[in-house]
PDB file of N, CA and C in Angstrom:
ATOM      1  N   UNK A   1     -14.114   4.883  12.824  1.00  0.00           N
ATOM      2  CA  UNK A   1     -14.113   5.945  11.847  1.00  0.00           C
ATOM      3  C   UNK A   1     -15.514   6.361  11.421  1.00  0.00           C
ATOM      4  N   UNK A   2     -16.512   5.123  11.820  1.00  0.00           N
ATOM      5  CA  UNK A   2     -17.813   5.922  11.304  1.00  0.00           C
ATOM      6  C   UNK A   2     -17.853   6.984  12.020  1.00  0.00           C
ATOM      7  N   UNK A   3     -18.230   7.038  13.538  1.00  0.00           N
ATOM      8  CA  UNK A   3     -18.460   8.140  13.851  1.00  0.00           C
ATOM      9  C   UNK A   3     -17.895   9.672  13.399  1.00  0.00           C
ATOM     10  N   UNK A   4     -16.080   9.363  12.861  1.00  0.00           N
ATOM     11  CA  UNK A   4     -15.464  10.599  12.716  1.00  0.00           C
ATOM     12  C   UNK A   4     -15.933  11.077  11.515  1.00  0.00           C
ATOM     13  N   UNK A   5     -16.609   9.990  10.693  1.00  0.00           N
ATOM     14  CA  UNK A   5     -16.750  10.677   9.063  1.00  0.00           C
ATOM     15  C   UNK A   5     -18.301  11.143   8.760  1.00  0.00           C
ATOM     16  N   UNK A   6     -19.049  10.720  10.020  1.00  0.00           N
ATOM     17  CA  UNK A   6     -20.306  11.299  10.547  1.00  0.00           C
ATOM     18  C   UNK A   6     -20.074  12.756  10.705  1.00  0.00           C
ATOM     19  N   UNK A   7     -19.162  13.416  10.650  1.00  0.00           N
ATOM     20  CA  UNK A   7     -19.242  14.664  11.632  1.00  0.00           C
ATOM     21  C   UNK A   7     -18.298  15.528  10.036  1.00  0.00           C
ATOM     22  N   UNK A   8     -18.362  15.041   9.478  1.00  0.00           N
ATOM     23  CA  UNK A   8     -17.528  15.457   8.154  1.00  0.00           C
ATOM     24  C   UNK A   8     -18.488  16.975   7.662  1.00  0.00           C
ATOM     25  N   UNK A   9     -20.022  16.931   7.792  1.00  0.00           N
ATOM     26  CA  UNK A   9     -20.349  17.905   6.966  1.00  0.00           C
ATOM     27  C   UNK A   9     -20.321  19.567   8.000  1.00  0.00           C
ATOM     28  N   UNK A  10     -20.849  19.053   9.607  1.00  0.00           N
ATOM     29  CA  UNK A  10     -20.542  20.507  10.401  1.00  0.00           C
ATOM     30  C   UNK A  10     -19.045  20.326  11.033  1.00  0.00           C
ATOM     31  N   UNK A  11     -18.091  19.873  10.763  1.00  0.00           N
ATOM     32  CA  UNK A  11     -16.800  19.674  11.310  1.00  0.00           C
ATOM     33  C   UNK A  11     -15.701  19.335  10.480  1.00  0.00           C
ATOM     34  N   UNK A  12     -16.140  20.132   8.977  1.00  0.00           N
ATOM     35  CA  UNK A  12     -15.176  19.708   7.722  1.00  0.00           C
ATOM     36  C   UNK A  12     -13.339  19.705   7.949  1.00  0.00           C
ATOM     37  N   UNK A  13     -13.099  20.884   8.889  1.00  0.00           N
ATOM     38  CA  UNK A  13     -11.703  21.224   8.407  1.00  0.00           C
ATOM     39  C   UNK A  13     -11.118  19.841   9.524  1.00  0.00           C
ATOM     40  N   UNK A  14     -11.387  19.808  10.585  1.00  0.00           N
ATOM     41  CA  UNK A  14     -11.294  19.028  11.779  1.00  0.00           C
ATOM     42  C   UNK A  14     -11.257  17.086  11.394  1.00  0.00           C
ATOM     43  N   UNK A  15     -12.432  16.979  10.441  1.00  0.00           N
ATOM     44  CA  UNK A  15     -12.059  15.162  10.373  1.00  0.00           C
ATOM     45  C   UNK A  15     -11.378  15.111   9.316  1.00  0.00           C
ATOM     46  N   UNK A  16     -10.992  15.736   8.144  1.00  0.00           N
ATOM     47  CA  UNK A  16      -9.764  16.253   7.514  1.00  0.00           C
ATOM     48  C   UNK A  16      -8.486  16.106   7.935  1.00  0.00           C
ATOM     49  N   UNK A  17      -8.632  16.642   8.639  1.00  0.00           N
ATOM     50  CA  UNK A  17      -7.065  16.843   9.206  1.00  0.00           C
ATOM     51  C   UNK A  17      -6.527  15.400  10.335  1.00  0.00           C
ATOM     52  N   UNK A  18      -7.633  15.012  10.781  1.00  0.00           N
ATOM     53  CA  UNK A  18      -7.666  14.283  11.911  1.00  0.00           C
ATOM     54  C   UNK A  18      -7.545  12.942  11.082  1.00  0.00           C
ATOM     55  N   UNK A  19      -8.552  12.796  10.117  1.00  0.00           N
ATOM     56  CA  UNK A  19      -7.806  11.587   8.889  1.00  0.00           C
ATOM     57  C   UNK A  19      -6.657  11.658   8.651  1.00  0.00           C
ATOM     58  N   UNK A  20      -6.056  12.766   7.648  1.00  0.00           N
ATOM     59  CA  UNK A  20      -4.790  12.676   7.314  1.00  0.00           C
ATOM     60  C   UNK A  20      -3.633  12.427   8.842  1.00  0.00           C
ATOM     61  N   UNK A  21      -3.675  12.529   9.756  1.00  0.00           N
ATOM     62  CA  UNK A  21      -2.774  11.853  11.324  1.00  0.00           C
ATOM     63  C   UNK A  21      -3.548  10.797  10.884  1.00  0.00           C
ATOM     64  N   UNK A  22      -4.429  10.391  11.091  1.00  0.00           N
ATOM     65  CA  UNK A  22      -4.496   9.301  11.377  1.00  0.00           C
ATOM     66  C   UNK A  22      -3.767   8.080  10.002  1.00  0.00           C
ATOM     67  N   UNK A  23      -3.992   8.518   9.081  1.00  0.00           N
ATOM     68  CA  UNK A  23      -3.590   8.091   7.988  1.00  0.00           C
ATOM     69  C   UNK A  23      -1.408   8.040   8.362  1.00  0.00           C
ATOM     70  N   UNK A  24      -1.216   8.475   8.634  1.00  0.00           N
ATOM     71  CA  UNK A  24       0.299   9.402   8.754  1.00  0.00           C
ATOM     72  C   UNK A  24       0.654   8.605   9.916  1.00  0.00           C
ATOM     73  N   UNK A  25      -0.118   8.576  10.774  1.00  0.00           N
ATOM     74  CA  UNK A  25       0.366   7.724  11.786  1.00  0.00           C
ATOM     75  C   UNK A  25       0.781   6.319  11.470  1.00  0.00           C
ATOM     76  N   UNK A  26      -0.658   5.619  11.011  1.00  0.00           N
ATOM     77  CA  UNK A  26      -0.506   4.309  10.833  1.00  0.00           C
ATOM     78  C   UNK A  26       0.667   3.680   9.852  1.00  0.00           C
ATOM     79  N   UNK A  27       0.903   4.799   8.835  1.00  0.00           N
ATOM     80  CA  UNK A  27       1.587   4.614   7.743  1.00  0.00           C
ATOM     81  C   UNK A  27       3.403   4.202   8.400  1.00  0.00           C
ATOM     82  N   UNK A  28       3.620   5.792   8.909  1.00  0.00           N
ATOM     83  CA  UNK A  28       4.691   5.973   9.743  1.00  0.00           C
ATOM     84  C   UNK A  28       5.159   5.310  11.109  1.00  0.00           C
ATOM     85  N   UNK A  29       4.121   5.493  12.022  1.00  0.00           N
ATOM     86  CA  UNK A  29       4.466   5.010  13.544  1.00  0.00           C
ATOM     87  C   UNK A  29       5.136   6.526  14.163  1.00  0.00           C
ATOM     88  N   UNK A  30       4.819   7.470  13.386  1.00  0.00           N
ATOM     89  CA  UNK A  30       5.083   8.651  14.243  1.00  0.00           C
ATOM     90  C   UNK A  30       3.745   9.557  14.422  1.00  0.00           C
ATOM     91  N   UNK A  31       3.540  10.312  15.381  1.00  0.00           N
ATOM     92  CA  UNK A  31       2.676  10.996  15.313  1.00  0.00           C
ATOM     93  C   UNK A  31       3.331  13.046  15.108  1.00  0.00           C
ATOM     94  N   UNK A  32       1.825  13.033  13.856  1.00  0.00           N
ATOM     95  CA  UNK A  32       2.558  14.457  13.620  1.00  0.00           C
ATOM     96  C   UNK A  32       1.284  15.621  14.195  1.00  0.00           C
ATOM     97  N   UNK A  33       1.703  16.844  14.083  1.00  0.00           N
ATOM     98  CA  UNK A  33       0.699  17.652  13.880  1.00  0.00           C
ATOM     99  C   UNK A  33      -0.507  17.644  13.033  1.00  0.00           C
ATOM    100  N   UNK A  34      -1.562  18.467  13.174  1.00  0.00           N
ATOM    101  CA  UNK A  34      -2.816  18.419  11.699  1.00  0.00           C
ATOM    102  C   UNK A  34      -1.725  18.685  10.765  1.00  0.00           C
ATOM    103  N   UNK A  35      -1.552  20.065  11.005  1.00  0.00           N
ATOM    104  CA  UNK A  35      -0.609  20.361   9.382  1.00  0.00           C
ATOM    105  C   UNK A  35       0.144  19.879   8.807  1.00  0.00           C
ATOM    106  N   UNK A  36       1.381  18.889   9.817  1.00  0.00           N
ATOM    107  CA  UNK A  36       2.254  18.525   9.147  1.00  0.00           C
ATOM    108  C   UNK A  36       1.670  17.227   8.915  1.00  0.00           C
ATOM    109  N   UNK A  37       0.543  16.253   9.209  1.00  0.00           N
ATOM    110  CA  UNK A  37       0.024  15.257   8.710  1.00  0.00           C
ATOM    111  C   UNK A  37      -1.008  15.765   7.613  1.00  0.00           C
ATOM    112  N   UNK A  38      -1.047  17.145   7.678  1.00  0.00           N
ATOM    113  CA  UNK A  38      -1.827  17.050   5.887  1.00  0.00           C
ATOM    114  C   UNK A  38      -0.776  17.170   4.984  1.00  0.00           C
ATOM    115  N   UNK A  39       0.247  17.655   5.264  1.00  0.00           N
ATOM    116  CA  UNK A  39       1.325  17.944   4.263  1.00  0.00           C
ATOM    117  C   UNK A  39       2.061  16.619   4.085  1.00  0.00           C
ATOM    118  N   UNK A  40       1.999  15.729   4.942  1.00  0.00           N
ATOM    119  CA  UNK A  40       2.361  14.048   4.574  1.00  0.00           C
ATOM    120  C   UNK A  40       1.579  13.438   3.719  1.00  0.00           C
ATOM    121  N   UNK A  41       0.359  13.714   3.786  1.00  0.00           N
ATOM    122  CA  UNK A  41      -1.145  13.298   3.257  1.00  0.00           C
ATOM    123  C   UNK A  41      -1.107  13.936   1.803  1.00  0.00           C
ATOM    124  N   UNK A  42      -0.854  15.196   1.736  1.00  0.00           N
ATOM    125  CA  UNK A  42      -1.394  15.711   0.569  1.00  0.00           C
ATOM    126  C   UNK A  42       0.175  15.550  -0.697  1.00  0.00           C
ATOM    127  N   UNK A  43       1.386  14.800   0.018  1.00  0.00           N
ATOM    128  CA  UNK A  43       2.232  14.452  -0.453  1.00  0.00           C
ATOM    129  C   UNK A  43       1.736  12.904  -1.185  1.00  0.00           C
ATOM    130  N   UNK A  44       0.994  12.218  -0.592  1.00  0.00           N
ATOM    131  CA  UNK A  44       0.592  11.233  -1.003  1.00  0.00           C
ATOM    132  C   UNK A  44      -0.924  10.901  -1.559  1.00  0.00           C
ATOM    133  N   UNK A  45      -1.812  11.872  -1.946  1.00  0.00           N
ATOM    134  CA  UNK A  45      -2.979  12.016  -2.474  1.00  0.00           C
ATOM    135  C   UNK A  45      -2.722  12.392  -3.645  1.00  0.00           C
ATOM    136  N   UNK A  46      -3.906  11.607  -4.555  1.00  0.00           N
ATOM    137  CA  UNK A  46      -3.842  11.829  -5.775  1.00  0.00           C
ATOM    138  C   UNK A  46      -4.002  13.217  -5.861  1.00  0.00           C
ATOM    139  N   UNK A  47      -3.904  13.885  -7.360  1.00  0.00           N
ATOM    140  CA  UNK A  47      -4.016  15.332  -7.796  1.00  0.00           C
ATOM    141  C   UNK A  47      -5.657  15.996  -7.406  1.00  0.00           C
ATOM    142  N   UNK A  48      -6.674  14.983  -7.704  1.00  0.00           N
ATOM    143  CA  UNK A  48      -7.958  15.176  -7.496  1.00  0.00           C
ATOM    144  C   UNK A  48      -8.748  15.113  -6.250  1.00  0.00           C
ATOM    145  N   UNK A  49      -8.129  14.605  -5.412  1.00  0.00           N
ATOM    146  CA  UNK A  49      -8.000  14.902  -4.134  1.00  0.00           C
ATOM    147  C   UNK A  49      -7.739  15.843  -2.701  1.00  0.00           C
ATOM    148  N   UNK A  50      -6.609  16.360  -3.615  1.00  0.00           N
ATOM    149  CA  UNK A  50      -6.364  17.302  -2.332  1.00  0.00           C
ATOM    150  C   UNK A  50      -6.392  18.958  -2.556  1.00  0.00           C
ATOM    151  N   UNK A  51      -7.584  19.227  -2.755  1.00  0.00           N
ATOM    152  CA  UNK A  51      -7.593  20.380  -2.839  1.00  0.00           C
ATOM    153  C   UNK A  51      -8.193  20.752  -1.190  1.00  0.00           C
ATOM    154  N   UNK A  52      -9.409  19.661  -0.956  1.00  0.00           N
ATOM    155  CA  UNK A  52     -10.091  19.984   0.448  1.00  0.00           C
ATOM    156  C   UNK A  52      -9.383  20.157   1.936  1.00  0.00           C
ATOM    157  N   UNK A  53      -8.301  18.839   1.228  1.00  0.00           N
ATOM    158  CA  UNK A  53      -7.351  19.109   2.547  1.00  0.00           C
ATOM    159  C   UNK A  53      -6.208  19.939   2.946  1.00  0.00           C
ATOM    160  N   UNK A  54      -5.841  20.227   1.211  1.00  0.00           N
ATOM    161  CA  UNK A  54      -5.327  21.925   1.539  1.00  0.00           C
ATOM    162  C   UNK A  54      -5.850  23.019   2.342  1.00  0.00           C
ATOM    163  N   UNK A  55      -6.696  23.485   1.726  1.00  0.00           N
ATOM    164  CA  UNK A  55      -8.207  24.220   2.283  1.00  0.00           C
ATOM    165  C   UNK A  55      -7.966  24.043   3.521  1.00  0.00           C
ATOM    166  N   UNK A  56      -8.483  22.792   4.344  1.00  0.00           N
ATOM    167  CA  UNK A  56      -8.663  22.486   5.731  1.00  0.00           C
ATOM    168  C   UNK A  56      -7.062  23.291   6.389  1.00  0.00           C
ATOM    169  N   UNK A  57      -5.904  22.734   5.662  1.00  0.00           N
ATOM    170  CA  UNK A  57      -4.717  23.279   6.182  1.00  0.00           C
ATOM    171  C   UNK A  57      -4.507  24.814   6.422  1.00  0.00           C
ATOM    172  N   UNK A  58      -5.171  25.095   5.041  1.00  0.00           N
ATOM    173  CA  UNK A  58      -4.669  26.330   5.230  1.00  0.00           C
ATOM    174  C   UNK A  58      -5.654  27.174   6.261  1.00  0.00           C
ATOM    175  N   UNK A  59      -6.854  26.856   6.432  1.00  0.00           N
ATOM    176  CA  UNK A  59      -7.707  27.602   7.352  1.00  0.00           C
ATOM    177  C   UNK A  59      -7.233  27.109   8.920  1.00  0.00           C
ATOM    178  N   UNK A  60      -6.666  26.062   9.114  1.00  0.00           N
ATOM    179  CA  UNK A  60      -5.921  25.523  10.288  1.00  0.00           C
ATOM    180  C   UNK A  60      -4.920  26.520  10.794  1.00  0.00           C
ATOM    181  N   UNK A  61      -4.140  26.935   9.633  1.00  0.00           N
ATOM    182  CA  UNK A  61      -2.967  27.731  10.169  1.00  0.00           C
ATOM    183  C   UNK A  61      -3.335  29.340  10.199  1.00  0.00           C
ATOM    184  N   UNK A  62      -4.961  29.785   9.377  1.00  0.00           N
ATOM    185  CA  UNK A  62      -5.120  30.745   9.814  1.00  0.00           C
ATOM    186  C   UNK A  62      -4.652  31.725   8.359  1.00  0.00           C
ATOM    187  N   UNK A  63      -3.772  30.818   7.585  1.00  0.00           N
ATOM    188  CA  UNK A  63      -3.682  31.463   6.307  1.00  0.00           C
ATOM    189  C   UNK A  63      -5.115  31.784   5.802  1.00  0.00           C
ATOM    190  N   UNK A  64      -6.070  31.271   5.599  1.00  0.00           N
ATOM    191  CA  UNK A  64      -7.152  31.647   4.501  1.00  0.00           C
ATOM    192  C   UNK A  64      -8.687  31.572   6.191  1.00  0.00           C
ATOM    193  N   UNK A  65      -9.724  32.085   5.584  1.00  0.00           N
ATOM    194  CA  UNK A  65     -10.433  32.142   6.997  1.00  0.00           C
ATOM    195  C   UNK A  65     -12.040  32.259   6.581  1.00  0.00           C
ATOM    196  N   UNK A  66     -12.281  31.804   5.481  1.00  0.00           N
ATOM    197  CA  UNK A  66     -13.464  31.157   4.686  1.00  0.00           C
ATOM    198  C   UNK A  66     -13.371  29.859   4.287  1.00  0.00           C
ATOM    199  N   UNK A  67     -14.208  29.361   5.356  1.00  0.00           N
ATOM    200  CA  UNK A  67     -14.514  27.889   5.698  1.00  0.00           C
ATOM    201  C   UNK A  67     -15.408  27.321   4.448  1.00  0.00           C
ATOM    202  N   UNK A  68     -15.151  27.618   3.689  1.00  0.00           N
ATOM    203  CA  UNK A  68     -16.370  27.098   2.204  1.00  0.00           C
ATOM    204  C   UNK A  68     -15.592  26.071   1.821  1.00  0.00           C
ATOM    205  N   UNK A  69     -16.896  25.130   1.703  1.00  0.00           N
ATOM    206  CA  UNK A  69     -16.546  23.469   1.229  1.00  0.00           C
ATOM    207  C   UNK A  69     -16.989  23.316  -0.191  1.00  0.00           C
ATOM    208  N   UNK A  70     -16.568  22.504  -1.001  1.00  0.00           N
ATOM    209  CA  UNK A  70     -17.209  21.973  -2.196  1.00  0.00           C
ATOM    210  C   UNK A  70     -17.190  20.512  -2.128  1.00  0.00           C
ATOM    211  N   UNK A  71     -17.925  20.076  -3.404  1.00  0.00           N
ATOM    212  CA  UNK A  71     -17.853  18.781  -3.686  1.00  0.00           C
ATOM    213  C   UNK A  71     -17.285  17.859  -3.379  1.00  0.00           C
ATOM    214  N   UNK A  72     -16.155  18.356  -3.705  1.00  0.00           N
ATOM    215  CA  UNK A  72     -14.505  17.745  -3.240  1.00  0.00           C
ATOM    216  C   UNK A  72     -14.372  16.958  -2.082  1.00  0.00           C
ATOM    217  N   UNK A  73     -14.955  17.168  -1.316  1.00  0.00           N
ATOM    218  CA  UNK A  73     -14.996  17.240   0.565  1.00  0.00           C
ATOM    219  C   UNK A  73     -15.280  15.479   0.576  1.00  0.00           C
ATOM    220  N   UNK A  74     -16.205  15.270   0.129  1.00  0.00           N
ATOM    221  CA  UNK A  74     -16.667  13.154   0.351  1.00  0.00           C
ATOM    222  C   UNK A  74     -15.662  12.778  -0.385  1.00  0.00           C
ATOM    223  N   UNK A  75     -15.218  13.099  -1.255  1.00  0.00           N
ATOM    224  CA  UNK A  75     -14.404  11.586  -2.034  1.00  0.00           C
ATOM    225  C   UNK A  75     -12.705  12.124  -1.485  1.00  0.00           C
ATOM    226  N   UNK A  76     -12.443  13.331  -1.084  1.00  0.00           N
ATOM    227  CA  UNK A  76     -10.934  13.119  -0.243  1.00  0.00           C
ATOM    228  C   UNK A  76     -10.640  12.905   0.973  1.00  0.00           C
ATOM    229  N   UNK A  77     -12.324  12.898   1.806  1.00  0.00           N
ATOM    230  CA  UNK A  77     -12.403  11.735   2.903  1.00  0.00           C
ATOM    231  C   UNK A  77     -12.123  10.494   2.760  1.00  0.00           C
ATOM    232  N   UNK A  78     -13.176   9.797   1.822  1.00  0.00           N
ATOM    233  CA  UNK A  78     -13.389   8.765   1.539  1.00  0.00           C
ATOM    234  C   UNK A  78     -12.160   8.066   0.700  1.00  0.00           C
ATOM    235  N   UNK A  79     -11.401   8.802   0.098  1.00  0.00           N
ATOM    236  CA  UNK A  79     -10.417   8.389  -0.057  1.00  0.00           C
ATOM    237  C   UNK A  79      -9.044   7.865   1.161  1.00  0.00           C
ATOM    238  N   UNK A  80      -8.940   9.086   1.760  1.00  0.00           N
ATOM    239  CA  UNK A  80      -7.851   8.479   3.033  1.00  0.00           C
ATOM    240  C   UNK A  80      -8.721   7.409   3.595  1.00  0.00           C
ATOM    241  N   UNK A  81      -9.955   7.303   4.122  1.00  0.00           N
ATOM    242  CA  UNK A  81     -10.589   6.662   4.781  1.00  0.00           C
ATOM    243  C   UNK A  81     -10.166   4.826   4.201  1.00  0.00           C
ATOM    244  N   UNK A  82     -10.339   4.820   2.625  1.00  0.00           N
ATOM    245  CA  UNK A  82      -9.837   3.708   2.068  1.00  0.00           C
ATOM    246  C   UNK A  82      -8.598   2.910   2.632  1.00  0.00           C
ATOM    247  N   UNK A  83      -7.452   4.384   2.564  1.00  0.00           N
ATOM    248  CA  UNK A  83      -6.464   4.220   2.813  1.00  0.00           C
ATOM    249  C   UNK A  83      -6.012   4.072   3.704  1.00  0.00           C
ATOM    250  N   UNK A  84      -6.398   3.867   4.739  1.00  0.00           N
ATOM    251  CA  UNK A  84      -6.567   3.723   6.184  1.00  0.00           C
ATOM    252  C   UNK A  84      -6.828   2.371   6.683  1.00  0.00           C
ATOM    253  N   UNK A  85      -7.994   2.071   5.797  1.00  0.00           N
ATOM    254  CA  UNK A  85      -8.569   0.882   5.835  1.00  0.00           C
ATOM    255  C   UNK A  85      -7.662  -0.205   4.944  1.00  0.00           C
ATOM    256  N   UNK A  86      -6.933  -0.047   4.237  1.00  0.00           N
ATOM    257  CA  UNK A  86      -5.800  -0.709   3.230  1.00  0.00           C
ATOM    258  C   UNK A  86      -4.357  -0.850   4.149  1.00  0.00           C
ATOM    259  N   UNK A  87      -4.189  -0.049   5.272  1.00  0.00           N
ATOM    260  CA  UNK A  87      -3.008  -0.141   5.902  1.00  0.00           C
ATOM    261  C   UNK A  87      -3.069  -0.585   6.882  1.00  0.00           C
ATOM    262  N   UNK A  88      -4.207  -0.282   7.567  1.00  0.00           N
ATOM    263  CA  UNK A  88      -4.263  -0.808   9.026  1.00  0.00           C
ATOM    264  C   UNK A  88      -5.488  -2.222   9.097  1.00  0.00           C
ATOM    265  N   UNK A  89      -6.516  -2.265   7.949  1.00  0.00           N
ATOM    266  CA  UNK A  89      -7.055  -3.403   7.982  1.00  0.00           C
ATOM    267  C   UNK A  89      -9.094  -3.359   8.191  1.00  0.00           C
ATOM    268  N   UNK A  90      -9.635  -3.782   8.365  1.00  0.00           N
ATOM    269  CA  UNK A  90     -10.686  -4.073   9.057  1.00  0.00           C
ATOM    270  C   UNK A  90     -10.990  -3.518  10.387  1.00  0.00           C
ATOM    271  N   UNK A  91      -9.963  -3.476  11.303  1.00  0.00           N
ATOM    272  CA  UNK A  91      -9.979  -3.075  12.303  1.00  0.00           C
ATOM    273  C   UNK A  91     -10.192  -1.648  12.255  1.00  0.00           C
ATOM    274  N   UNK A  92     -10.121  -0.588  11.548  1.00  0.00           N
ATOM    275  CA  UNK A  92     -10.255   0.496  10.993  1.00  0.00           C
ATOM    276  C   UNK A  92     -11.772   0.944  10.966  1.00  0.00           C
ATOM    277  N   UNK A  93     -12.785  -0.010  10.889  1.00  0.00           N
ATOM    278  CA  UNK A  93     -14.425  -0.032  10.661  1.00  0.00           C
ATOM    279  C   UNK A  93     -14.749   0.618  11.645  1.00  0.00           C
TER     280      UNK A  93
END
């Protein structure tokens, strides 16, 4: 995951989305789409959290098409990233 969260600031909507599957996967044992693993994701993110990965969704599907990031962007990485690391373990590093 380092490398994927390396690539977080020119590749925002992309390790976003690619967290939340990955997050969705491990959780589940199914694999979904970006969208429908942000919409699993953003079912299970706190309130303060998911605004970025909305964002990412919605520019995914083409609904919205201004790629502008805020603040927001490190700590609702770093959050699934936790969570990732809480489900699947160490092995996650």
């Amino acid at each position: 995951m380092p490398e994927l969260t390396a690539e977080l600031e020119p590749d925002t909507r992309n390790v976003l989305l690619t967290l939340a599957r990955i997050w969705s996967t491990l959780v589940t044992g199914g694999i979904r789409s970006k969208d429908a693993a942000a919409d699993w994701a953003l079912a299970r993110l706190p309130a303060g959290y998911r605004e970025p990965l909305a964002h990412a969704r919605a520019v995914y599907l083409g609904h919205e098409h201004d790629e502008h990031w805020d603040e927001g962007v490190r700590p609702c990485a770093d959050h699934m990233v936790r969570a990732i690391r809480e489900t699947y373990g160490e092995a996650a590093e």
